[in-house]
Protein backbone atom coordinates (compact mmCIF):
# COMPACT_ATOMS: atom_id res chain seq x y z
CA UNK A 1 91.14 105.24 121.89
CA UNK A 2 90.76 103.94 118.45
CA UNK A 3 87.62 102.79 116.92
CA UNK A 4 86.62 99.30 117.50
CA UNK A 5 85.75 98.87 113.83
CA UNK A 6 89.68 99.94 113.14
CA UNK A 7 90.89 97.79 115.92
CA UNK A 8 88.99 94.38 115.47
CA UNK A 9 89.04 94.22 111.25
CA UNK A 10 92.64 95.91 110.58
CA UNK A 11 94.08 93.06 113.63
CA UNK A 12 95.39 90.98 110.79
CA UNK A 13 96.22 93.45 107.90
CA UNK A 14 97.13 90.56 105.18
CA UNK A 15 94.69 91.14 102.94
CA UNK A 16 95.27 94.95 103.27
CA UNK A 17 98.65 94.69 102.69
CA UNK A 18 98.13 92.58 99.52
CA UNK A 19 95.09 93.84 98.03
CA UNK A 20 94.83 97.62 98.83
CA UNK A 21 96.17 100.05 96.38
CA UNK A 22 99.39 101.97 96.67
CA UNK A 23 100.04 105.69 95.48
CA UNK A 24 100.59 106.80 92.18
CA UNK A 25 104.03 108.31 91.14
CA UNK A 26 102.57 112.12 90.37
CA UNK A 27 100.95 111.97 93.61
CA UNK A 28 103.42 111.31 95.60
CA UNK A 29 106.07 113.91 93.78
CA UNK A 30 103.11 116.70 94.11
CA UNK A 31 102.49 115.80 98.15
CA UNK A 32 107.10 115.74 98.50
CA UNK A 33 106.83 119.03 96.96
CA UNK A 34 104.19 120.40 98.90
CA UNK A 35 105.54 119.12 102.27
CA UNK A 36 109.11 120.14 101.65
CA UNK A 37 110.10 116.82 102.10
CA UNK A 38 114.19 116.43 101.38
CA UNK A 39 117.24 115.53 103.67
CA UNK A 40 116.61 116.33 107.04
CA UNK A 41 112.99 117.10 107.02
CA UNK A 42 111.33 115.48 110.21
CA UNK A 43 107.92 113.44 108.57
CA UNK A 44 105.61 112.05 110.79
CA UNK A 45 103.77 108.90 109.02
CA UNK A 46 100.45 109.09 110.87
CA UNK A 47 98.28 105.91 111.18
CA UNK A 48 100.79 104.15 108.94
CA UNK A 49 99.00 101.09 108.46
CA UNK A 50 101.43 98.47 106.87
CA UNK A 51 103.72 101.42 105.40
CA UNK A 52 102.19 101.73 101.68
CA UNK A 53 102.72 105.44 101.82
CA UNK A 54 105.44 105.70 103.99
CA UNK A 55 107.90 103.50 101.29
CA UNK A 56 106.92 105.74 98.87
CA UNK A 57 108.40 108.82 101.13
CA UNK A 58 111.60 107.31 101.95
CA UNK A 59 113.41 108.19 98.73
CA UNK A 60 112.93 111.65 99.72
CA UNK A 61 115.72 111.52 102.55
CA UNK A 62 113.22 112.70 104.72
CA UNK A 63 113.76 111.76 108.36
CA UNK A 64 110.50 109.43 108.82
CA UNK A 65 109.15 108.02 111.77
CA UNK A 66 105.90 106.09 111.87
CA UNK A 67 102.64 106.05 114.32
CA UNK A 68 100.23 102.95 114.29
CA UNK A 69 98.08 102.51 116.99
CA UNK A 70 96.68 98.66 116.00
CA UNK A 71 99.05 96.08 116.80
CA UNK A 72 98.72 94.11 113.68
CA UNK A 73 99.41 96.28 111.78
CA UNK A 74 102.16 97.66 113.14
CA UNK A 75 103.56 93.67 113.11
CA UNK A 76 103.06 93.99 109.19
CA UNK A 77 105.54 97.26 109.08
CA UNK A 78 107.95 96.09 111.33
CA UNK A 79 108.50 93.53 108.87
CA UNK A 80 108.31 95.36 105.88
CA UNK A 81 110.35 98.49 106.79
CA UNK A 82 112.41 97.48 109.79
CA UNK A 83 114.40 100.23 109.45
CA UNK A 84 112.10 102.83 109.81
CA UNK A 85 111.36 103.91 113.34
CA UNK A 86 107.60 103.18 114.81
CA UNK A 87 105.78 104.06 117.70
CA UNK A 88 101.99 103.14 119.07
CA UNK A 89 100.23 106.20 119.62
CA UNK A 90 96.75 107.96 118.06
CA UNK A 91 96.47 111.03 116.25
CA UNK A 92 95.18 112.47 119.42
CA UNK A 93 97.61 112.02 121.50
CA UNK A 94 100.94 112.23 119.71
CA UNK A 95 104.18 111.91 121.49
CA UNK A 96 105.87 114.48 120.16
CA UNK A 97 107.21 117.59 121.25
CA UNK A 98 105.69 121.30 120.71
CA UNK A 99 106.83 122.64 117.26
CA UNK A 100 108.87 119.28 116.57
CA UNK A 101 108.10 118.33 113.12
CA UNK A 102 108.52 119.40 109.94
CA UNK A 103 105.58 117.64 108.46
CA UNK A 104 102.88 115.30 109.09
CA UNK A 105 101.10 112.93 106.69
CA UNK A 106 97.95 110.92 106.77
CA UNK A 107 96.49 108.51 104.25
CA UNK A 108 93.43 106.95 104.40
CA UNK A 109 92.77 107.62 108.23
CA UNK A 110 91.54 111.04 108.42
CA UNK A 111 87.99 109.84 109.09
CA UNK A 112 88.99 107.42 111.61
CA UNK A 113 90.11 110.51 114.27
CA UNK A 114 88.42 112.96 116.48
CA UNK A 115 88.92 115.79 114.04
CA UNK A 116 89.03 118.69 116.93
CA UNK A 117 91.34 116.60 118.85
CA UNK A 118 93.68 115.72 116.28
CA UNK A 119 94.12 119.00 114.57
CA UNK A 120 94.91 120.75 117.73
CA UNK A 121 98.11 117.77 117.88
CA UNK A 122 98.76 118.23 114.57
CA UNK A 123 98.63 122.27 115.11
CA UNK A 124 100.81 121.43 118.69
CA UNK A 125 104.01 119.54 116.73
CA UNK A 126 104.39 121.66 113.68
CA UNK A 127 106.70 123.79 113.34
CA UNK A 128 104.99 127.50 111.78
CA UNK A 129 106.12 126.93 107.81
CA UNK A 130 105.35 123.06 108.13
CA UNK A 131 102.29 121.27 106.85
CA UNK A 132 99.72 118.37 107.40
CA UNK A 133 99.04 116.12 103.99
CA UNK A 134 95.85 114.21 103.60
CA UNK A 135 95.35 111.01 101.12
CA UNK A 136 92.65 108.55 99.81
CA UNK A 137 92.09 106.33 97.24
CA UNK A 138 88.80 107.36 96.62
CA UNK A 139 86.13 104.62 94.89
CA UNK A 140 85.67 105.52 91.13
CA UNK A 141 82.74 103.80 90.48
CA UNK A 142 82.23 105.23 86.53
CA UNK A 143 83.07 102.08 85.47
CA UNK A 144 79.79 99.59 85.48
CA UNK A 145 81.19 96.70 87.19
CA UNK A 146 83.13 98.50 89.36
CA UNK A 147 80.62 100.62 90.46
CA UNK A 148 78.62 97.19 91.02
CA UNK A 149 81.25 95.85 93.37
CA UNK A 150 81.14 98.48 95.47
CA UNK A 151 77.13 98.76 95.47
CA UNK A 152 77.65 95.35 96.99
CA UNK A 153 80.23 97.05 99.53
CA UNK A 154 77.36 99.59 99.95
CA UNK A 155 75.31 97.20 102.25
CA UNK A 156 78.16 96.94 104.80
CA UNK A 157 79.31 100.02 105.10
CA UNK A 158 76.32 102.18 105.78
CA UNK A 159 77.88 103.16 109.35
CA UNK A 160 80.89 103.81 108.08
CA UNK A 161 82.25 107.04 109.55
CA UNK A 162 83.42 107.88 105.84
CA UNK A 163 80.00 107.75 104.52
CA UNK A 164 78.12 111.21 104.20
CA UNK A 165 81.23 113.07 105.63
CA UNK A 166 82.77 115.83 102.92
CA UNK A 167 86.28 115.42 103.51
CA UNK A 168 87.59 119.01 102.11
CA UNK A 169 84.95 120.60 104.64
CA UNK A 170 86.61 118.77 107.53
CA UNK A 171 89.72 120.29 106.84
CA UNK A 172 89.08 123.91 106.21
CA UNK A 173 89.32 126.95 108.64
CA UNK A 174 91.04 124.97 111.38
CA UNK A 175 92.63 126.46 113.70
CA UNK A 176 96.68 127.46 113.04
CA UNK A 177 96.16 126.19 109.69
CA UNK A 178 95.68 128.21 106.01
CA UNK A 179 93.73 127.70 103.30
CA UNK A 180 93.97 124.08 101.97
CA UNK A 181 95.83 123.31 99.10
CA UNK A 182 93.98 120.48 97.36
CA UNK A 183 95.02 118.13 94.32
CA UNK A 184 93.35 115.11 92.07
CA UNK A 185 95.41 112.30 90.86
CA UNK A 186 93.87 108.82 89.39
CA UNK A 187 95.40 105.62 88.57
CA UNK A 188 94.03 101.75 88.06
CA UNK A 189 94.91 98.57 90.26
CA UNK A 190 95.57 95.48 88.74
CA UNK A 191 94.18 92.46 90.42
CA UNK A 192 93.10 89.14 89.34
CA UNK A 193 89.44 88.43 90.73
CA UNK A 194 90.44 86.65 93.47
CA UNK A 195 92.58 90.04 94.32
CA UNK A 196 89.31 91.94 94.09
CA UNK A 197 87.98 89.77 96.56
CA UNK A 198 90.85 90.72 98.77
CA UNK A 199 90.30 94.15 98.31
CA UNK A 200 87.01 93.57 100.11
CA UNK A 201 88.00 91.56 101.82
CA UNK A 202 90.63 94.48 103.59
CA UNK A 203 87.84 96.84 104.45
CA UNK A 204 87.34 96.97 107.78
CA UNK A 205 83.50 96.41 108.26
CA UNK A 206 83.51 93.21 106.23
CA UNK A 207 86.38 92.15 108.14
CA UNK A 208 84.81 92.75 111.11
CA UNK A 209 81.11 90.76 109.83
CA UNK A 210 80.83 87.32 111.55
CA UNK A 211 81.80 84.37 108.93
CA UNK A 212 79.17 83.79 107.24
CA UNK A 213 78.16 86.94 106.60
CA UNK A 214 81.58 87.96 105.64
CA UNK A 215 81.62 84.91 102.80
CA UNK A 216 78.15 85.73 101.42
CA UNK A 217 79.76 89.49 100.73
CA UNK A 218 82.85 87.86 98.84
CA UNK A 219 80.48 85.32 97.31
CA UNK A 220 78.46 88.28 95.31
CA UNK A 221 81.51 89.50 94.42
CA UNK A 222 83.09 86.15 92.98
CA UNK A 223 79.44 85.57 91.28
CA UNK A 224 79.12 89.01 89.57
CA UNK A 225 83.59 89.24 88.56
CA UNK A 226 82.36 85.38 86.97
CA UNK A 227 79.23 86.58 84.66
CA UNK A 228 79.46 90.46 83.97
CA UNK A 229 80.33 90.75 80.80
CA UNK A 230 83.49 93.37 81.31
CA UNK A 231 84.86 90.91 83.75
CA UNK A 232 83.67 87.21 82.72
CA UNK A 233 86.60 84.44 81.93
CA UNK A 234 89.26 87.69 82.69
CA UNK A 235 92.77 86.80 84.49
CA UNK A 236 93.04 90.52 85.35
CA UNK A 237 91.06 93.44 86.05
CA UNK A 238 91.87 97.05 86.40
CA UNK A 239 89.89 98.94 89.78
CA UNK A 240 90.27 102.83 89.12
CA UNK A 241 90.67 105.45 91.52
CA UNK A 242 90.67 109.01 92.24
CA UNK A 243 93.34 110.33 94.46
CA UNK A 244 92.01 113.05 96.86
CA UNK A 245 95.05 114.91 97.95
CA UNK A 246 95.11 117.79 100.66
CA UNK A 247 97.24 119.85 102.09
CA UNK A 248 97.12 121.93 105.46
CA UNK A 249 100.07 124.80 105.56
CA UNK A 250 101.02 125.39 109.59
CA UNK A 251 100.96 129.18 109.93
């Protein structure tokens, strides 16, 4: 099963596609090195959304295959990365074999599973000497405006299974797993304002919000990105983030 909030506001991924953030180089090479990803090594892409992280794997020569369980988004890979293979499936019920893969990456889903369930699958396909890798953009709201915008996101979101959950204590002392290797990255987005909006726009409990609440959201975001001073009369602005990087070594 995947949850409805995943399945009704990631159906039409366009503004994620356009507006969400990618990876940043040093994150990346850190998460290649710590996943032994090379020529040959069997990746699984896990909840691959529209493929931002999985492009930035395939110059690894890593054997990839991507798992999307929402249709529309797996409509936006297939067109972006036809060559990769992709398969529907959840990270509780993966369709691989025991001890299969090499390694297994996730980003920006983790919170979106049933943790138990999809360790034990994650702890069932690797290989001993493999490894899981975890990734978010997190929100770095130390900026004033930016820290505004998502105050207004704030309202929305305050069911959000993200909200109040520690994500490093999720991941420790899980069964077949060692100590987690963990890693902070940071890099800015450039977006014009109406790309801001987007990014709002691509998070999946305003998607989800009927029209008119969903306009009223983007609406406070337009009015503040047109009179804060840091933003006012702008043609670009820069959203920072932190990158929250994990790693889970299969033992």
């Amino acid at each position: 099963m995947v949850h409805e909030v995943a399945e009704a506001g990631f159906s039409d991924p366009s503004d994620y596609e356009a507006a969400r953030p990618s990876y940043p180089a040093d994150a990346v090479a850190w998460f290649a090195e710590q996943l032994g990803l090379g020529p040959g090594t069997r990746l699984v892409d896990l909840a691959a959304g529209t493929g931002k992280l999985t492009r930035l794997f395939a110059p690894t020569g890593a054997d990839i295959v991507a798992v999307e369980p929402v249709a529309g988004m797996r409509a936006t890979f297939r067109a972006l990365l036809p060559a990769v293979p992709l398969l529907a499936a959840t990270a509780e019920a993966l369709p691989f074999a025991d001890a299969s893969l090499d390694a297994i990456s996730v980003a920006q889903a983790w919170h979106w599973f049933d943790h138990d369930r999809a360790i034990a699958e994650a702890a069932r396909t690797l290989q001993p000497g493999g490894a899981m890798g975890l990734v978010w953009n997190a929100r770095d709201r130390s900026v004033e405006w930016v820290d505004r915008v998502w105050t207004i996101m704030d309202r929305v979101e305050k069911r959000a299974p993200w909200r109040n959950q520690p994500r490093a204590d999720s991941l420790r002392n899980q069964p077949g797993f060692g100590p987690v290797r963990e890693a902070s990255f940071f890099h800015v987005q450039a977006l014009t304002p109406e790309g801001v909006c987007r990014r709002v726009a691509s998070v999946s409990h305003v998607a989800v919000l009927p029209d008119d609440a969903r306009g009223a959201v983007l609406d406070d975001v337009r009015r503040l990105l047109a009179t804060h001073p840091d933003t006012r009369g702008r043609n670009e602005v820069g959203l920072r983030y932190r990158v929250d990087c994990y790693v889970l070594p299969r033992v």
